[in-house]
PDB file of N, CA and C in Angstrom:
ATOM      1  N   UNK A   1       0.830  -1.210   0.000  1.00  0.00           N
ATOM      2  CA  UNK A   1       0.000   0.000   0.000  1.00  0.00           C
ATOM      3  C   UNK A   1       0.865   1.262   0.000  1.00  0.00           C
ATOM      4  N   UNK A   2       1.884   1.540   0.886  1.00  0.00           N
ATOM      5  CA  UNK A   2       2.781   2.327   0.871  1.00  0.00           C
ATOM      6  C   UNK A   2       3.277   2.626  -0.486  1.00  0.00           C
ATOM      7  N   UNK A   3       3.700   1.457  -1.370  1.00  0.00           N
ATOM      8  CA  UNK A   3       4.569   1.844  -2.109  1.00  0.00           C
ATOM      9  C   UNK A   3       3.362   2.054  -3.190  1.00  0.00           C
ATOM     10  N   UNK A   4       3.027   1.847  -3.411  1.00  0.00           N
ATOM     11  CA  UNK A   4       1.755   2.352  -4.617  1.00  0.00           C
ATOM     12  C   UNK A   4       1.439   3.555  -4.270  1.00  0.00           C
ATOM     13  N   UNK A   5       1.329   4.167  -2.960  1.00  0.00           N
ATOM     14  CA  UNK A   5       0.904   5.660  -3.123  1.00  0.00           C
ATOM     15  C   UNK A   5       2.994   6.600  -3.029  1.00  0.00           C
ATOM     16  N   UNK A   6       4.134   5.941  -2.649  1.00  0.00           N
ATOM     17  CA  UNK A   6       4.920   6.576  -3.232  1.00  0.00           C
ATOM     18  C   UNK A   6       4.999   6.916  -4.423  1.00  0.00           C
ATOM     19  N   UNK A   7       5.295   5.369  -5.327  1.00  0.00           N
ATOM     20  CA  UNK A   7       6.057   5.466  -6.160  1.00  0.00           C
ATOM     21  C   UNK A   7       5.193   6.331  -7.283  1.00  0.00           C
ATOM     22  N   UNK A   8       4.007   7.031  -7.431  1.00  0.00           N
ATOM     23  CA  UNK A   8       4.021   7.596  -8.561  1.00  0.00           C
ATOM     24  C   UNK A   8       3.768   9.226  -8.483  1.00  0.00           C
ATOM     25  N   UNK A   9       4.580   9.324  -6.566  1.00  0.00           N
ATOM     26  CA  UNK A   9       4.681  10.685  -6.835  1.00  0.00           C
ATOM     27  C   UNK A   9       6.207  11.082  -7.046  1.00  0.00           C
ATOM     28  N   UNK A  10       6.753   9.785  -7.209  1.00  0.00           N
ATOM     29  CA  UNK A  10       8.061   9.827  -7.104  1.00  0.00           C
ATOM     30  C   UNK A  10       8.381   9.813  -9.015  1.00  0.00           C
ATOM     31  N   UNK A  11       7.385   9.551  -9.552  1.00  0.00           N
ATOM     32  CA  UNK A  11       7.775   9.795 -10.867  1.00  0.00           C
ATOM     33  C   UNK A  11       7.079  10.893 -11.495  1.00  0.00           C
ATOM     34  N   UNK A  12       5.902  11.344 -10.828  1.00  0.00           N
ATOM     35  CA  UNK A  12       5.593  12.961 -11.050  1.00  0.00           C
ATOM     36  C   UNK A  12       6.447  13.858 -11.158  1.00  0.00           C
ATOM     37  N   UNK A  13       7.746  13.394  -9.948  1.00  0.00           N
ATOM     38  CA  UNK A  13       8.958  14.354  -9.338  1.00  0.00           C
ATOM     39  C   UNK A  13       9.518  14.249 -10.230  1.00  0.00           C
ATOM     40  N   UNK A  14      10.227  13.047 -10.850  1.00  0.00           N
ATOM     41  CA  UNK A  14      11.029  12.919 -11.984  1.00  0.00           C
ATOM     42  C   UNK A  14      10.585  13.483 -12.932  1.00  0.00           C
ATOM     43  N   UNK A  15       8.924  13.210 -13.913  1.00  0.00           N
ATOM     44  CA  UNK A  15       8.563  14.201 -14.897  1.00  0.00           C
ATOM     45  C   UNK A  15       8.983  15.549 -15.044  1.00  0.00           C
ATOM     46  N   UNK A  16       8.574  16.027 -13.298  1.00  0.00           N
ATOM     47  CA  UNK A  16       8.801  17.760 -13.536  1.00  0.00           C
ATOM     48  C   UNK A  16       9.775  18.253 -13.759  1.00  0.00           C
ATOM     49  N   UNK A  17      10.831  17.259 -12.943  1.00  0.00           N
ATOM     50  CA  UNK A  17      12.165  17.488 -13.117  1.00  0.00           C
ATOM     51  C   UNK A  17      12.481  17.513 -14.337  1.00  0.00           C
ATOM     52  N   UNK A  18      12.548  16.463 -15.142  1.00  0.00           N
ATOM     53  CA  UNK A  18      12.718  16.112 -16.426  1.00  0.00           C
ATOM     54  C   UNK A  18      12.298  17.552 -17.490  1.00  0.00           C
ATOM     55  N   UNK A  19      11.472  17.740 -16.939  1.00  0.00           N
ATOM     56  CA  UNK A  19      10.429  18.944 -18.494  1.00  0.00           C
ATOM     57  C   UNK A  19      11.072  20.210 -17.815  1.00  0.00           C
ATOM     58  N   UNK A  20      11.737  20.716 -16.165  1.00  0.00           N
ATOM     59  CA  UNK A  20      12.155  21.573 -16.133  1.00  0.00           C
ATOM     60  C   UNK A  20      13.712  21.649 -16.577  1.00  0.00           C
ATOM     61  N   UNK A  21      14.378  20.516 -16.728  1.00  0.00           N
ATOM     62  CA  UNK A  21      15.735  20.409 -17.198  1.00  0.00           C
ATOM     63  C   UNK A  21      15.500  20.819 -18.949  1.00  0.00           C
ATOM     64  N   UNK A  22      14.571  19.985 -19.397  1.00  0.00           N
ATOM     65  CA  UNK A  22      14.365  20.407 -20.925  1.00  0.00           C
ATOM     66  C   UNK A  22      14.287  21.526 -21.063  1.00  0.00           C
ATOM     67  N   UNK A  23      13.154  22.323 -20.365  1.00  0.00           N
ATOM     68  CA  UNK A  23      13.419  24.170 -20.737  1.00  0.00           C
ATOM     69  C   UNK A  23      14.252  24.699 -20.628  1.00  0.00           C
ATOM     70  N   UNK A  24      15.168  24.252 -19.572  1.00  0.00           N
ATOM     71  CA  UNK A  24      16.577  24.969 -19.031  1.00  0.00           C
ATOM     72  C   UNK A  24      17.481  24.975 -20.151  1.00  0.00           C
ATOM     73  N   UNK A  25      17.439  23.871 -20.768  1.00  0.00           N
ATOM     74  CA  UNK A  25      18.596  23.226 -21.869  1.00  0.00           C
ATOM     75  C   UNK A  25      17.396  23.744 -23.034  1.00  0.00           C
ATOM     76  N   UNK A  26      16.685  23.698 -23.199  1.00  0.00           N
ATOM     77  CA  UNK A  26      16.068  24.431 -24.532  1.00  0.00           C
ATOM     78  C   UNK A  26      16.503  26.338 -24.623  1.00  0.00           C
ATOM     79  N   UNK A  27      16.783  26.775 -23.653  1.00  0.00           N
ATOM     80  CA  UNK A  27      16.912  28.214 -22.790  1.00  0.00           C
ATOM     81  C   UNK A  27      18.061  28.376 -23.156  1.00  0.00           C
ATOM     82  N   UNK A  28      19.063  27.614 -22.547  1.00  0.00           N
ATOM     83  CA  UNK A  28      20.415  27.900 -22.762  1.00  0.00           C
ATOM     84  C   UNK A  28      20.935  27.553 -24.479  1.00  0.00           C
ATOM     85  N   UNK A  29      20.513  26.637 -24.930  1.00  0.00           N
ATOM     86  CA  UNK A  29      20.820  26.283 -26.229  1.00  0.00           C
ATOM     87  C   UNK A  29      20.212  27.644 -27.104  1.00  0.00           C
ATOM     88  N   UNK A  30      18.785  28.232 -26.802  1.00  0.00           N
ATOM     89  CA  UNK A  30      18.623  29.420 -27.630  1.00  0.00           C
ATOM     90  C   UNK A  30      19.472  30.526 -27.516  1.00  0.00           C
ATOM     91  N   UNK A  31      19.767  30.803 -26.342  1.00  0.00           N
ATOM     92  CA  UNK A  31      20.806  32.278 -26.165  1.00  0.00           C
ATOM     93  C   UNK A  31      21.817  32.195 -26.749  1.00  0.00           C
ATOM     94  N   UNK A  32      22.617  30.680 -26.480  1.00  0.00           N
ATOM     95  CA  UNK A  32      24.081  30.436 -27.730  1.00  0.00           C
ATOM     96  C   UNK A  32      23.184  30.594 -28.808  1.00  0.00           C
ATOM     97  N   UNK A  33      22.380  30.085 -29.519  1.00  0.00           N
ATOM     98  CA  UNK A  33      22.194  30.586 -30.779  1.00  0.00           C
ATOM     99  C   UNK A  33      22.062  31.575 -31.260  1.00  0.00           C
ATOM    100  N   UNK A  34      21.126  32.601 -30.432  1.00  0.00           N
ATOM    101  CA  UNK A  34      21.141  34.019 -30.463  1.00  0.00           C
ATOM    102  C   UNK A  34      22.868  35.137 -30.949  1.00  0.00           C
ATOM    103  N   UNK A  35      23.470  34.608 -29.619  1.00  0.00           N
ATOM    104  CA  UNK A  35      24.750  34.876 -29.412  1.00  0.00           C
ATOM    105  C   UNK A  35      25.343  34.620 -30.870  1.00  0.00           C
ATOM    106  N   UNK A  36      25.260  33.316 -31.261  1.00  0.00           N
ATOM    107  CA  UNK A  36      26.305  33.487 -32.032  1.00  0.00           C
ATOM    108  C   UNK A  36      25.911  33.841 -33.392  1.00  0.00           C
ATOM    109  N   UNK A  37      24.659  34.669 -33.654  1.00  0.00           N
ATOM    110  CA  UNK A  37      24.278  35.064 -35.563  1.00  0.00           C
ATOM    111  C   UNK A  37      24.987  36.327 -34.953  1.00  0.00           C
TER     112      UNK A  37
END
């Protein structure tokens, strides 16, 4: 019972994480592009 109500807030955590690392790295990859035209 425990682990059924962890484990899928424990991969919610990972999602958000995940989609906030992507913007970060979508973010930083645009400004070098910016930067360098």
């Amino acid at each position: 019972m425990c682990y059924d109500k962890l484990s899928p807030n424990i991969l919610i955590k990972k999602m958000h994480f995940n989609k906030l690392a992507l913007d970060y790295i979508k973010t930083f990859i645009i400004s070098i592009y910016r930067k360098s035209l």
